[in-house]
Protein backbone atom coordinates (compact mmCIF):
# COMPACT_ATOMS: atom_id res chain seq x y z
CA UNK A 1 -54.73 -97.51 17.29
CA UNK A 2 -51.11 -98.27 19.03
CA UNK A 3 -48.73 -96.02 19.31
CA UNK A 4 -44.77 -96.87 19.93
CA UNK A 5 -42.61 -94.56 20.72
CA UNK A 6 -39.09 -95.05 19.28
CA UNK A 7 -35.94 -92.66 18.79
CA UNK A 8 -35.04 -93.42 15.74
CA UNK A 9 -37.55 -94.73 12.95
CA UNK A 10 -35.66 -95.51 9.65
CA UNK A 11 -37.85 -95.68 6.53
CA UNK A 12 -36.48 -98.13 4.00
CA UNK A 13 -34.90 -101.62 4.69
CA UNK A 14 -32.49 -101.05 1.31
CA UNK A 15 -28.81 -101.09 1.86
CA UNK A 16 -28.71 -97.02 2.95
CA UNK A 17 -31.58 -98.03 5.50
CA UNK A 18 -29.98 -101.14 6.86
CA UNK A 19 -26.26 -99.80 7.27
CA UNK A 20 -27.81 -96.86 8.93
CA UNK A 21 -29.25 -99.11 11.53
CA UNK A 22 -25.94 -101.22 11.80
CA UNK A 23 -24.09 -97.78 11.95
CA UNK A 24 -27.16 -96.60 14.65
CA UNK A 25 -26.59 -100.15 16.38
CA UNK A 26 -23.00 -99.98 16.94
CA UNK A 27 -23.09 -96.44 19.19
CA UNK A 28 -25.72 -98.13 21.33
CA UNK A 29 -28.77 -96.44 20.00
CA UNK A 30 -32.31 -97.52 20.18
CA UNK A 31 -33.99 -97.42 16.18
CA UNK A 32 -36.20 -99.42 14.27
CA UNK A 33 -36.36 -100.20 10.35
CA UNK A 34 -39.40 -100.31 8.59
CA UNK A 35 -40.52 -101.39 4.94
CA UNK A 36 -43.47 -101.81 2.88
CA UNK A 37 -42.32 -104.76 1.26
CA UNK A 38 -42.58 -108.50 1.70
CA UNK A 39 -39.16 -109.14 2.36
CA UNK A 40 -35.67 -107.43 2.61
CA UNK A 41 -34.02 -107.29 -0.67
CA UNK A 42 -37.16 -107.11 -2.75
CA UNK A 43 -36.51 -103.54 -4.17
CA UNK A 44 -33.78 -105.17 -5.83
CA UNK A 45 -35.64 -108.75 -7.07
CA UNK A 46 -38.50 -106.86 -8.84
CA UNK A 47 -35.80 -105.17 -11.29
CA UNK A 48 -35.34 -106.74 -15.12
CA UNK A 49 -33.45 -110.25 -14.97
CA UNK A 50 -30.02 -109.65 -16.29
CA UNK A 51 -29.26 -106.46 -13.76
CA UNK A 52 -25.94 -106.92 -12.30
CA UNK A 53 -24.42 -104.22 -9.88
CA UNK A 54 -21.84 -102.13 -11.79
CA UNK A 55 -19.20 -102.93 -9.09
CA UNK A 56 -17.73 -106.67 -8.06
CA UNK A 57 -18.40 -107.84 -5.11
CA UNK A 58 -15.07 -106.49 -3.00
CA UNK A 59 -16.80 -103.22 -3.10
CA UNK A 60 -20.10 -104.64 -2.63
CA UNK A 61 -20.00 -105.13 1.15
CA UNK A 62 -21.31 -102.77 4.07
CA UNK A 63 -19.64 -102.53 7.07
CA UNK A 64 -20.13 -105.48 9.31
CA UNK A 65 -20.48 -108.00 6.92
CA UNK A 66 -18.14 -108.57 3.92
CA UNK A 67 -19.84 -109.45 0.86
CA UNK A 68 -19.02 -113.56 0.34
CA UNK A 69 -16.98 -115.23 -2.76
CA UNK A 70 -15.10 -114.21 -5.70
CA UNK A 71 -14.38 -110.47 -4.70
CA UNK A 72 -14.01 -109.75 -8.57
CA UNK A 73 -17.23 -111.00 -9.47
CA UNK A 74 -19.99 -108.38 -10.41
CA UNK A 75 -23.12 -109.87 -7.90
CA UNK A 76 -26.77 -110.24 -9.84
CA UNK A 77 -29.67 -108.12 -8.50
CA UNK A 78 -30.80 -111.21 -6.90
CA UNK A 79 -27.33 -112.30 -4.97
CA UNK A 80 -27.23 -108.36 -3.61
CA UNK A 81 -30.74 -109.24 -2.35
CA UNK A 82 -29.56 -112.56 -0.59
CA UNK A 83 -26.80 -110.65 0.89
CA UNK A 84 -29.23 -107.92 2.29
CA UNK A 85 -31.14 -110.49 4.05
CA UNK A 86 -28.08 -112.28 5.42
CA UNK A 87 -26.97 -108.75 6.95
CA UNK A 88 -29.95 -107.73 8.56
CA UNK A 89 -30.11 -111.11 9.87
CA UNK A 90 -26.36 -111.41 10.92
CA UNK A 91 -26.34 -107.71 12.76
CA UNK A 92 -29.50 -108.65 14.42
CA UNK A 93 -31.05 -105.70 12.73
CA UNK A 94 -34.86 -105.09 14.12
CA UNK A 95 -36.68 -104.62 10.68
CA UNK A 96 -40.36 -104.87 10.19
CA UNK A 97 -41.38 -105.23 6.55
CA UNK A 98 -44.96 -104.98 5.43
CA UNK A 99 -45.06 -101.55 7.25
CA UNK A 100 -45.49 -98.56 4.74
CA UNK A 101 -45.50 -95.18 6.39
CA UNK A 102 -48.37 -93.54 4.65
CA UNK A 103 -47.80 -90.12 6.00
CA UNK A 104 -44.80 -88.51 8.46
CA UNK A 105 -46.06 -85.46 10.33
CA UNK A 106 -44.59 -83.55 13.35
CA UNK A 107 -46.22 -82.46 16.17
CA UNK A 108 -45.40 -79.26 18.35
CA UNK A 109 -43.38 -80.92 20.65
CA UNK A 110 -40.76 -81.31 18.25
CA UNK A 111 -41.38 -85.18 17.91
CA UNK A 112 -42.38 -86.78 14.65
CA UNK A 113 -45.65 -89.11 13.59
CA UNK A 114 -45.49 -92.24 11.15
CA UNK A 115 -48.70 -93.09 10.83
CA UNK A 116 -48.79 -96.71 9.64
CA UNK A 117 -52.60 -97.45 8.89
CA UNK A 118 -53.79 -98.27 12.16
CA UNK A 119 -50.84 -97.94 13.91
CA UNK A 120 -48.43 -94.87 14.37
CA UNK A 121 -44.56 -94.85 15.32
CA UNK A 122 -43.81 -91.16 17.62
CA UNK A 123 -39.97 -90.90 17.36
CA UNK A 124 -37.57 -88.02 17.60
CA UNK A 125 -35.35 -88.61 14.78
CA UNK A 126 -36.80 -89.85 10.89
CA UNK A 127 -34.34 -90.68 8.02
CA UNK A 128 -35.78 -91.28 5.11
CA UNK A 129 -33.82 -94.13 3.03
CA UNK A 130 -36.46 -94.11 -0.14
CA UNK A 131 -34.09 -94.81 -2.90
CA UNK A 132 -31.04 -93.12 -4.74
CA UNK A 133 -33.50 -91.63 -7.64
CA UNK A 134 -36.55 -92.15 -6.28
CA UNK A 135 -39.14 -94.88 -7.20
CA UNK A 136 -41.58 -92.79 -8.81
CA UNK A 137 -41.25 -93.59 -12.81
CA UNK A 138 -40.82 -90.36 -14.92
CA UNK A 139 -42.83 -91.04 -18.13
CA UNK A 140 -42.97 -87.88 -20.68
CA UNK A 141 -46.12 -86.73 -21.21
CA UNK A 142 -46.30 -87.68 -25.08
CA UNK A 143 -46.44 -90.79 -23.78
CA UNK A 144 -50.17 -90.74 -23.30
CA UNK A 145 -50.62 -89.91 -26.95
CA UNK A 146 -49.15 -93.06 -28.58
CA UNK A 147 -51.05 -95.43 -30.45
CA UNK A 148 -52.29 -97.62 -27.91
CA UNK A 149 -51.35 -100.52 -30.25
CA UNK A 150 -48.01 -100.34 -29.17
CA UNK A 151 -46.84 -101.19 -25.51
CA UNK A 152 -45.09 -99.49 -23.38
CA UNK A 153 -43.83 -99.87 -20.45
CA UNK A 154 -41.30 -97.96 -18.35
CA UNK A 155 -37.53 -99.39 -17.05
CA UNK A 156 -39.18 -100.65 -13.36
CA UNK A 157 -41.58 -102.53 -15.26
CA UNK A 158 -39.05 -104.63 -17.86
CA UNK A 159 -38.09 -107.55 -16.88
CA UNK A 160 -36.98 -110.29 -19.93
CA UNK A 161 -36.97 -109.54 -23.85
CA UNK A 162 -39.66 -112.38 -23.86
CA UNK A 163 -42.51 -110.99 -22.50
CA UNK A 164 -42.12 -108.04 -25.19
CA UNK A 165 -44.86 -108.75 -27.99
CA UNK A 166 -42.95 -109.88 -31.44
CA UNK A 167 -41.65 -107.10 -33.62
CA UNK A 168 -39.05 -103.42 -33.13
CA UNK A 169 -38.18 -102.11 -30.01
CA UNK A 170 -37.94 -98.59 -28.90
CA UNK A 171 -36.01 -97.50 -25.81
CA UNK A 172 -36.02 -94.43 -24.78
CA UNK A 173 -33.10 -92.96 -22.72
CA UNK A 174 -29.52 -93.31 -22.97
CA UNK A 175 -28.14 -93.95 -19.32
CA UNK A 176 -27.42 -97.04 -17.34
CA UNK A 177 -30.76 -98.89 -16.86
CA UNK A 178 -31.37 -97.76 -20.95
CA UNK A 179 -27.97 -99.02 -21.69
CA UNK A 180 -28.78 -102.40 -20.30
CA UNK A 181 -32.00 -102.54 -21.52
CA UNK A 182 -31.61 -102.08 -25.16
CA UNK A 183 -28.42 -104.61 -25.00
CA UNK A 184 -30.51 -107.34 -23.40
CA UNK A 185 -33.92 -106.64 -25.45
CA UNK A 186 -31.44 -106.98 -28.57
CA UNK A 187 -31.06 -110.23 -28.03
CA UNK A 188 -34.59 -110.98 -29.13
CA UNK A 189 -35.91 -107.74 -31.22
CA UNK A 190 -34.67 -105.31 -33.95
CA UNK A 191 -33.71 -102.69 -31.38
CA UNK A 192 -33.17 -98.84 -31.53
CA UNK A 193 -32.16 -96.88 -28.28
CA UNK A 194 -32.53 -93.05 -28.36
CA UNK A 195 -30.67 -90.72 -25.72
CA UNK A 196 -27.82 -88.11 -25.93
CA UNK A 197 -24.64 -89.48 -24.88
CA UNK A 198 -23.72 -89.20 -21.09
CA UNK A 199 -20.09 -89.62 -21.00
CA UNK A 200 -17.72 -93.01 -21.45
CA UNK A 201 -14.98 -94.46 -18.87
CA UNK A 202 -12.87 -95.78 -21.40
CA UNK A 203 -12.46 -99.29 -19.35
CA UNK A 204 -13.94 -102.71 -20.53
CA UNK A 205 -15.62 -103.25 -17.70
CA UNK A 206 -14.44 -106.66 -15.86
CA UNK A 207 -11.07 -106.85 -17.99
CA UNK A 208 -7.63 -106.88 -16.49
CA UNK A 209 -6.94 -103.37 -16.56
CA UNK A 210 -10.41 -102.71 -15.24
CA UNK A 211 -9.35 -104.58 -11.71
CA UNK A 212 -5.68 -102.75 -11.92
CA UNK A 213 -7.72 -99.15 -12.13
CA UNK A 214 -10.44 -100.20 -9.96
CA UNK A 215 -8.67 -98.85 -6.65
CA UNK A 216 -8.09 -95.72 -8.50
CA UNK A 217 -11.15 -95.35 -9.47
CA UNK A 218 -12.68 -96.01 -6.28
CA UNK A 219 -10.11 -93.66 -4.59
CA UNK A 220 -11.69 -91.02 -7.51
CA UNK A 221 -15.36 -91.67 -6.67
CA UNK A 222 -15.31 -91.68 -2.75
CA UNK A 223 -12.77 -88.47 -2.24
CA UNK A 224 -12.05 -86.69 -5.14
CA UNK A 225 -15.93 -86.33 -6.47
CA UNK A 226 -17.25 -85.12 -3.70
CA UNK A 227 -19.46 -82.24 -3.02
CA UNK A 228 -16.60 -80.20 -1.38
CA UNK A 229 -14.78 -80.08 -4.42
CA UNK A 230 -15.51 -77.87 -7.86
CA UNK A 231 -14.96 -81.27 -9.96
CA UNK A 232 -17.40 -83.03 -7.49
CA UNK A 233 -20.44 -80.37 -7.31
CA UNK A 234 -19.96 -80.48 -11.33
CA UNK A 235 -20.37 -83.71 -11.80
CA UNK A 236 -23.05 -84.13 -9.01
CA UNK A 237 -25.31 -81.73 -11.05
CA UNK A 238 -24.98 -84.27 -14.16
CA UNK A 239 -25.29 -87.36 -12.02
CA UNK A 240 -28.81 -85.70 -10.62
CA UNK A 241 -30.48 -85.02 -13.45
CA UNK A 242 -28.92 -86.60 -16.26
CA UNK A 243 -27.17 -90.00 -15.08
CA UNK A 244 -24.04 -91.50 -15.06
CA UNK A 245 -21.86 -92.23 -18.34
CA UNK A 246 -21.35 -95.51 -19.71
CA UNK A 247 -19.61 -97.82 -17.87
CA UNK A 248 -20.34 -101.52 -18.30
CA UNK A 249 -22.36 -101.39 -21.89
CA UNK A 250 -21.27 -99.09 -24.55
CA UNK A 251 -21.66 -98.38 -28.18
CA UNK A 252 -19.89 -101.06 -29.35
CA UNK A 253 -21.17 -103.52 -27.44
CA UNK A 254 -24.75 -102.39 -28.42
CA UNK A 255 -23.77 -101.76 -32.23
CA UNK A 256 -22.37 -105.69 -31.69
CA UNK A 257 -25.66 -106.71 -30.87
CA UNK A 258 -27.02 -104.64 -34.27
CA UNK A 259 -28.45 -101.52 -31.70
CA UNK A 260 -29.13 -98.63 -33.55
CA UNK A 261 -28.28 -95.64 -31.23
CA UNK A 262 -29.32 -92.15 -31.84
CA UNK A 263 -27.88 -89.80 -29.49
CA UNK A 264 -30.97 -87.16 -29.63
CA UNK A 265 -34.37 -86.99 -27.87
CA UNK A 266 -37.81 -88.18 -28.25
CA UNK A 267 -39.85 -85.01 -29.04
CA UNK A 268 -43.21 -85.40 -30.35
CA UNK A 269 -45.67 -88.08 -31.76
CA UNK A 270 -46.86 -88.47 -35.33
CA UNK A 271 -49.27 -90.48 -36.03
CA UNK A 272 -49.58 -92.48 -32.95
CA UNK A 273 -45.77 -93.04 -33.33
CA UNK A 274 -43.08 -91.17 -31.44
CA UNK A 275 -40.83 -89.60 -33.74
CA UNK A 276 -37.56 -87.32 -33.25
CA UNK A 277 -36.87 -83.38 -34.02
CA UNK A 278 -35.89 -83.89 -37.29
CA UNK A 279 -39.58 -85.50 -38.00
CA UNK A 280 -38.05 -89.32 -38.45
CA UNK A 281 -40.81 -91.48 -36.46
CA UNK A 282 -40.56 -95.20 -35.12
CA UNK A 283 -42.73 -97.92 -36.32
CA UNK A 284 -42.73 -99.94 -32.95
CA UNK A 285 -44.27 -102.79 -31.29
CA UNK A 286 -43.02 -102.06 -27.44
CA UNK A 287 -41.27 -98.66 -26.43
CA UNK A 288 -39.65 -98.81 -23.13
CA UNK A 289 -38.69 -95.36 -21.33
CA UNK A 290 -35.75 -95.80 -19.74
CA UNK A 291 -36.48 -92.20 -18.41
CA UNK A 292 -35.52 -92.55 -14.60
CA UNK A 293 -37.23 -91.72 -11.23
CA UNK A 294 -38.19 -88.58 -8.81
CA UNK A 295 -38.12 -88.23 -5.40
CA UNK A 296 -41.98 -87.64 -4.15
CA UNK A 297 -42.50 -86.49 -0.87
CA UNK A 298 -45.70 -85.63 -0.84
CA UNK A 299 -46.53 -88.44 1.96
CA UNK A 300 -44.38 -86.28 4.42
CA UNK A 301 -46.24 -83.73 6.11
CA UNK A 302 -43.20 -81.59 6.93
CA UNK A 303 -41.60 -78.70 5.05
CA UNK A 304 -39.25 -80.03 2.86
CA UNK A 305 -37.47 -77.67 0.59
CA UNK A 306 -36.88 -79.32 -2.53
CA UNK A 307 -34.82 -77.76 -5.20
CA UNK A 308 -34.59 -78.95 -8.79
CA UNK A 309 -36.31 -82.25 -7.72
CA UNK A 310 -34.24 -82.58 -4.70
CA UNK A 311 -34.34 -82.36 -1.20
CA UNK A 312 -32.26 -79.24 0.56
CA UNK A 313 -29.66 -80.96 2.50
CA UNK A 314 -25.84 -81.58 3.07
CA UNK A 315 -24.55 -84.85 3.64
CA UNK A 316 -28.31 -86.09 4.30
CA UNK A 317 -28.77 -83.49 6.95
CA UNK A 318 -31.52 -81.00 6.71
CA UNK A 319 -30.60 -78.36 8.86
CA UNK A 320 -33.92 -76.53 8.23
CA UNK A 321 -35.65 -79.50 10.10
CA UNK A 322 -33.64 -81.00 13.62
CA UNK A 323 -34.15 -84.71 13.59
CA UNK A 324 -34.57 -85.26 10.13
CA UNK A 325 -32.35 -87.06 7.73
CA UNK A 326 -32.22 -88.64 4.43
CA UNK A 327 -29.82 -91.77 3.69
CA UNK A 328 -29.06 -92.92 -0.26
CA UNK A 329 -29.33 -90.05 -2.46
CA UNK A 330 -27.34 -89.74 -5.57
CA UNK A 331 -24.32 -87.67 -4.79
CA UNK A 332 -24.85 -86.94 -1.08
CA UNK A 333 -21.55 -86.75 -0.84
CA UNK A 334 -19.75 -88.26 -3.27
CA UNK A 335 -20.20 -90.58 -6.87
CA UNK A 336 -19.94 -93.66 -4.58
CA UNK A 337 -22.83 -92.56 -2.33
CA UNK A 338 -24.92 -93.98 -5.12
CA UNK A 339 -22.96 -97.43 -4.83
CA UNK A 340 -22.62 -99.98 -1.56
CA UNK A 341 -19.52 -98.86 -1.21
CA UNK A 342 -20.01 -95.22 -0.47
CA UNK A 343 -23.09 -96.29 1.73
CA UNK A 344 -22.12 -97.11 4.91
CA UNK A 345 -19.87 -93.63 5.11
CA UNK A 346 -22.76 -91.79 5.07
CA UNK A 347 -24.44 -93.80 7.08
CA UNK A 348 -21.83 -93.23 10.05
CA UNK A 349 -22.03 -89.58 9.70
CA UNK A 350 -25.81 -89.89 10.07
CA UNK A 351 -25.11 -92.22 12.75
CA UNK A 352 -23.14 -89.82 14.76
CA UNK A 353 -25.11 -86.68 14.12
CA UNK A 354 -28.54 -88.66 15.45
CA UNK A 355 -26.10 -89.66 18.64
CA UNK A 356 -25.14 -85.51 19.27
CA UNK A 357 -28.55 -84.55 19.42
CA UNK A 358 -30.35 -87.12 21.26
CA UNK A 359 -27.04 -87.91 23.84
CA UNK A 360 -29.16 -90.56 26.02
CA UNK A 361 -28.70 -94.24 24.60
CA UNK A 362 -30.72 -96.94 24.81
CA UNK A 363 -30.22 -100.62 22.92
CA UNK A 364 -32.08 -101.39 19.59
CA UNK A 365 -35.32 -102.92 19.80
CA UNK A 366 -36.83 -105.72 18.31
């Protein structure tokens, strides 16, 4: 086994992992990224075709590298995944990908363990940049009791409305990733989308007015919704655990498309078909749950208090365990923290706490 011994070992090469290390990089302090994927930008290539960010591009970038052309245009999952790459490469970033940590433990001298298969990574600061949900797919139970003649498939495994089987579509929750799901399947199938309402910015998304309230609405979503205000922890507790409202598709544009969308909940299964309170059941060739992620931790050997799903912290800081961070939740401080632009601000407070309690610097490593 080898061991390396690094101060700061940041798990996930995503944009929250990557502008922590540029944020880590600029106060002179020695860190590596690492990644179980191939290559940088895949967590955003394996999602469904027609993803687009829900922001244009000027609010795209992190800091040290602007995000390039039209700053109005809204980049595809596969440009954002370009641009990653450019700005690890650009800030000299030392990533290694193909390096999953398959369990973090600590050790009595206060230092933690990554073991990596047959390697392990000592360090004395961890952040843990895993995803804004989570990547674990949430799938109800019922879901196991459906006639197995109809596929399904949950939102991380969609990717085109051809490669669903001929015949009516069922998604199954009501937020972005359902939003864009059931307008794109719609395209090709007889589509009904199922999912209580979340809310509606009453913008077309991309119009003229939309870019003359955009700096508003930025302004609203990095320092008025923050978790230091009453209007920010409310809406943090929605964002959580029930999504964000519609912002780029809406009703109309799905009832354009000939969506049927029934703001209520899947409940039970009749028949092999899922059906709805009220008994009213779906005849279905695909169902697609569109029923987000959790956050699992049960690789980390480390007590973790989770609450509701989520890990005890404040601004990514668990104070409850010295040297150990998180980077890219939903709301950790603010809406935006769950867009690039809200990103790299949390990433500099991380940056800064790490540099108080381990004062020594050394350069990044490669």
């Amino acid at each position: 086994m080898t061991t390396q011994h690094i101060e700061t070992l940041i798990i996930g090469a995503g944009q929250a992992g990557l502008a922590t290390g540029y944020q880590l990089k600029q106060l002179g302090r020695e860190f590596v990224i690492v990644d179980g994927m191939a290559r940088i930008g895949d967590n955003w290539r394996c999602h469904y075709d027609s993803l687009t960010l829900f922001t244009p591009a000027r609010a795209n970038g992190l800091d040290g590298l602007p995000f390039p052309g039209d700053p109005w245009h809204f980049p595809t999952k596969d440009e954002f995944a370009e641009y990653l790459e450019l700005y690890a490469v650009s800030n000299d970033l030392p990533v290694r990908m193909q390096t999953r940590v398959e369990r973090l433990s600590r050790s009595s001298d206060g230092r933690f363990t990554a073991n990596l298969g047959s390697d392990e990574i000592t360090c004395d600061n961890v952040v843990v940049a895993t995803g804004t949900f989570g990547r674990t797919a949430k799938v109800p139970e019922l879901a196991s009791t459906i006639d197995p003649g109809i596929r399904q498939l949950h939102s991380s495994e969609y990717q085109r409305p051809d490669d669903l089987p001929d015949g009516p579509v069922l998604v199954v929750g009501a937020s972005h990733s359902g939003l864009d799901i059931a307008y794109d399947v719609a395209a090709k199938h007889p589509t009904t989308l199922i999912g209580p309402e979340r809310g509606n910015v009453p913008l077309e998304w991309g119009s003229g007015r939309f870019r003359r309230a955009f700096p508003v609405i930025e302004f609203m979503f990095n320092h008025v919704l923050t978790r230091r205000t009453p209007m920010g922890r409310k809406v943090m507790a929605k964002i959580r655990h029930h999504g964000a409202p519609q912002l780029r598709v809406k009703r109309q544009h799905l009832g354009e498309r000939g969506v049927e969308w029934i703001a209520d909940h899947v409940t039970g299964v009749v028949d092999g078909r899922p059906c709805l309170d009220d008994g009213r059941s779906f005849d279905v060739a695909s169902i697609i749950w569109a029923t987000g992620f959790r956050q699992t931790y049960d690789w980390i050997d480390l007590p973790v208090q989770v609450e509701d799903g989520w890990p005890v912290e404040y601004r990514g800081v668990v104070e409850s365990i010295p040297g150990f961070y998180f980077c890219g939740l939903a709301f950790q401080y603010c809406f935006a923290s769950g867009e690039v632009n809200g990103v790299s601000r949390d990433a500099e407070y991380l940056a800064r706490r790490i540099a108080d309690r381990t004062p020594a610097a050394a350069p990044a490593v490669a």
